[in-house]
C-alpha atoms as a PDB file:
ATOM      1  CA  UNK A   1      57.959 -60.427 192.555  1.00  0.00           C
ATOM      2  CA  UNK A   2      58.960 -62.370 189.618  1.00  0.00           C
ATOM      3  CA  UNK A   3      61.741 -64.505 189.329  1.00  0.00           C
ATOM      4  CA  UNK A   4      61.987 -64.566 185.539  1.00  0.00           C
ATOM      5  CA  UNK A   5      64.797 -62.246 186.166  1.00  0.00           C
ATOM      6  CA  UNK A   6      63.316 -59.340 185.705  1.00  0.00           C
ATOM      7  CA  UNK A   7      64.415 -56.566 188.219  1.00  0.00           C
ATOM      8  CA  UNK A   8      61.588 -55.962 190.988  1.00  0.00           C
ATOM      9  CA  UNK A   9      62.110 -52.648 193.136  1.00  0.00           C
ATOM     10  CA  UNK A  10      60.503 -52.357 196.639  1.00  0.00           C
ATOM     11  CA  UNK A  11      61.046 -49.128 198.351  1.00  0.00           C
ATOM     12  CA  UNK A  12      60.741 -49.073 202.540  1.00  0.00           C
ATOM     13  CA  UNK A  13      61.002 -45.434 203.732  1.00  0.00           C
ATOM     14  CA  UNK A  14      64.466 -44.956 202.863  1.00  0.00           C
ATOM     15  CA  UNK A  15      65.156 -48.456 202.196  1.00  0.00           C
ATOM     16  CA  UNK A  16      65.158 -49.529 198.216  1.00  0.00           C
ATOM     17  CA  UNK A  17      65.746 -53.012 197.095  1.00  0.00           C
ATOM     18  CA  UNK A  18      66.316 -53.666 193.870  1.00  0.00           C
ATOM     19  CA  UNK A  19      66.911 -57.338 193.379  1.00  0.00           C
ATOM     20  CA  UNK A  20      66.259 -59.817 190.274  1.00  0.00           C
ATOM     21  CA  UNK A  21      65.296 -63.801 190.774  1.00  0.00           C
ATOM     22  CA  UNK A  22      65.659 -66.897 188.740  1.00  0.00           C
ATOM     23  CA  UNK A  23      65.668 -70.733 189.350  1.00  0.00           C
ATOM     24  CA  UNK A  24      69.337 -72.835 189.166  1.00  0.00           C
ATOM     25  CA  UNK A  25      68.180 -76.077 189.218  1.00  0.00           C
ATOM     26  CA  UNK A  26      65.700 -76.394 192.417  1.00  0.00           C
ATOM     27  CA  UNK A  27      67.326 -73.442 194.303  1.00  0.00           C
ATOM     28  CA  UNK A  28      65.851 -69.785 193.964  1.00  0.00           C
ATOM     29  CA  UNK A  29      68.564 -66.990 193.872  1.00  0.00           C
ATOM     30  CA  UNK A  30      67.581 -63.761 194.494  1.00  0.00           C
ATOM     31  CA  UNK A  31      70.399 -61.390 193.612  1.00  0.00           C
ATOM     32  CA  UNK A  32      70.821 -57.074 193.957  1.00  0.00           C
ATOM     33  CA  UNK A  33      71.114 -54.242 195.875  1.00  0.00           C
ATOM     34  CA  UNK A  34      70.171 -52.506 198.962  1.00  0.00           C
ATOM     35  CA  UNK A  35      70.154 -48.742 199.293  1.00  0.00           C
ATOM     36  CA  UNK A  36      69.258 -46.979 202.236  1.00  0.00           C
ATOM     37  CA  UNK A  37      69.299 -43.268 202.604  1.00  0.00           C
ATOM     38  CA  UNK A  38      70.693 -41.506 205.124  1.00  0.00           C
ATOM     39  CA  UNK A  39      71.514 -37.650 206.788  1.00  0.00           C
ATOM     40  CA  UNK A  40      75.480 -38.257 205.312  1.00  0.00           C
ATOM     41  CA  UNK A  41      74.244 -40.252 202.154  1.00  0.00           C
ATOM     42  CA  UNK A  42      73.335 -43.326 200.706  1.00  0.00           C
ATOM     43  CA  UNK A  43      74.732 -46.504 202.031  1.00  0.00           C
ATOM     44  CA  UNK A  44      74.841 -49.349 199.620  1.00  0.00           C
ATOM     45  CA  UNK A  45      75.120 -53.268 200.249  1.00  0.00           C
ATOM     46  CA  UNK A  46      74.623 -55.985 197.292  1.00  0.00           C
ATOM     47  CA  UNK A  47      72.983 -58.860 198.631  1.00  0.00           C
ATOM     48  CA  UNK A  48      72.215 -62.707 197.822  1.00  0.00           C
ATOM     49  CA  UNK A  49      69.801 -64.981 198.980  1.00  0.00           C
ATOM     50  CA  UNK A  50      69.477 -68.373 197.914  1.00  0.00           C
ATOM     51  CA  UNK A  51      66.135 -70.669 199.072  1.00  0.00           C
ATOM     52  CA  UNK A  52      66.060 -74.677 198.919  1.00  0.00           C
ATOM     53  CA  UNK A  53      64.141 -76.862 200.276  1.00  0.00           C
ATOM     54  CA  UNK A  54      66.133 -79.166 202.642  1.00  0.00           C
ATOM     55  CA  UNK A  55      65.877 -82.387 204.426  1.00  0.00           C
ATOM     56  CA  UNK A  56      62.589 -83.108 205.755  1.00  0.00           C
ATOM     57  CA  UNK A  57      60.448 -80.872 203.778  1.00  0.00           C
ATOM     58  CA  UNK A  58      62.735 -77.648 205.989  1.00  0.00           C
ATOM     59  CA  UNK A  59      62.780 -74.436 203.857  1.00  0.00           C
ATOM     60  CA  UNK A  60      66.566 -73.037 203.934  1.00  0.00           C
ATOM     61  CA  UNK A  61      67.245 -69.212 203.145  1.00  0.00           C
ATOM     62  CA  UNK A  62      70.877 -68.326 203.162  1.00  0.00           C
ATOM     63  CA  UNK A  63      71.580 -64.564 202.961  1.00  0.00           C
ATOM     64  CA  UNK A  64      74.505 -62.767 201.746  1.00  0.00           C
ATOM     65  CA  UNK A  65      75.113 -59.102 202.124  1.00  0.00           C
ATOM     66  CA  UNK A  66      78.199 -57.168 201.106  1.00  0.00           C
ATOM     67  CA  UNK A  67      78.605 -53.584 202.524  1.00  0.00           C
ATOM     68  CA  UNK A  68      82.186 -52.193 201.818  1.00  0.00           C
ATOM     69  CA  UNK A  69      83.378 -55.477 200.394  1.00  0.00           C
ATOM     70  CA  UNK A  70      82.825 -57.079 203.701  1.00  0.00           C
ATOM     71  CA  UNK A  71      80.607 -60.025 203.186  1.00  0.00           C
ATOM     72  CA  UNK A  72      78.528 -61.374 205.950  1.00  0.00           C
ATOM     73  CA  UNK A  73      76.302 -64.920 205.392  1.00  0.00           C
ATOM     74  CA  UNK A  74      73.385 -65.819 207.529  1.00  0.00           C
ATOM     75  CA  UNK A  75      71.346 -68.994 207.333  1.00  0.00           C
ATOM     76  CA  UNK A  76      67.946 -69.624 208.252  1.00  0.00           C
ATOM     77  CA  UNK A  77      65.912 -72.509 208.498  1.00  0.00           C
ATOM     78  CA  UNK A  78      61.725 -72.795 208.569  1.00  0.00           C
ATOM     79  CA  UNK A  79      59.934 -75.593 209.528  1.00  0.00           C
ATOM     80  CA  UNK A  80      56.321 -75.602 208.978  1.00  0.00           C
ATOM     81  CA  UNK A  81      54.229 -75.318 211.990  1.00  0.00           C
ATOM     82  CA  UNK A  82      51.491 -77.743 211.843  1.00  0.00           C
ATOM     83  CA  UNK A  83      48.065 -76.506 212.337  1.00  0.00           C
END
């Protein structure tokens, strides 16, 4: 990926993702869609995902996805397992 915003596509089976990153600041937004194929057609979501790093060194992905204007926001937070 690059996150120059340039568009990166990754295709999963029936799954495509096309997204496009850049920097705001110290957060990384990753913005596009997600298509996935189906038997009665294509179902399309945009999603959003924005990474910081919070307190503590604690790496914070919230996730966005819109299907059918219905948003729905997850948030996830990684702490680094010491070895």
């Amino acid at each position: 990926p690059t996150f120059d915003s340039a568009e990166n596509v990754n295709v999963n089976g029936r799954t495509t993702l096309k997204t496009k990153s850049r920097w705001e600041g110290n957060r990384l937004v990753t913005e596009g869609t997600q298509t996935v194929a189906t038997q009665s057609g294509e179902i399309t979501a945009t999603v959003r995902e924005v990474r910081t790093v919070g307190e503590e060194g604690l790496l914070v992905v919230e996730t966005t996805r819109t299907s059918s204007g219905n948003p729905s926001t997850t948030k996830q937070v990684y702490r680094r397992k010491d070895a």
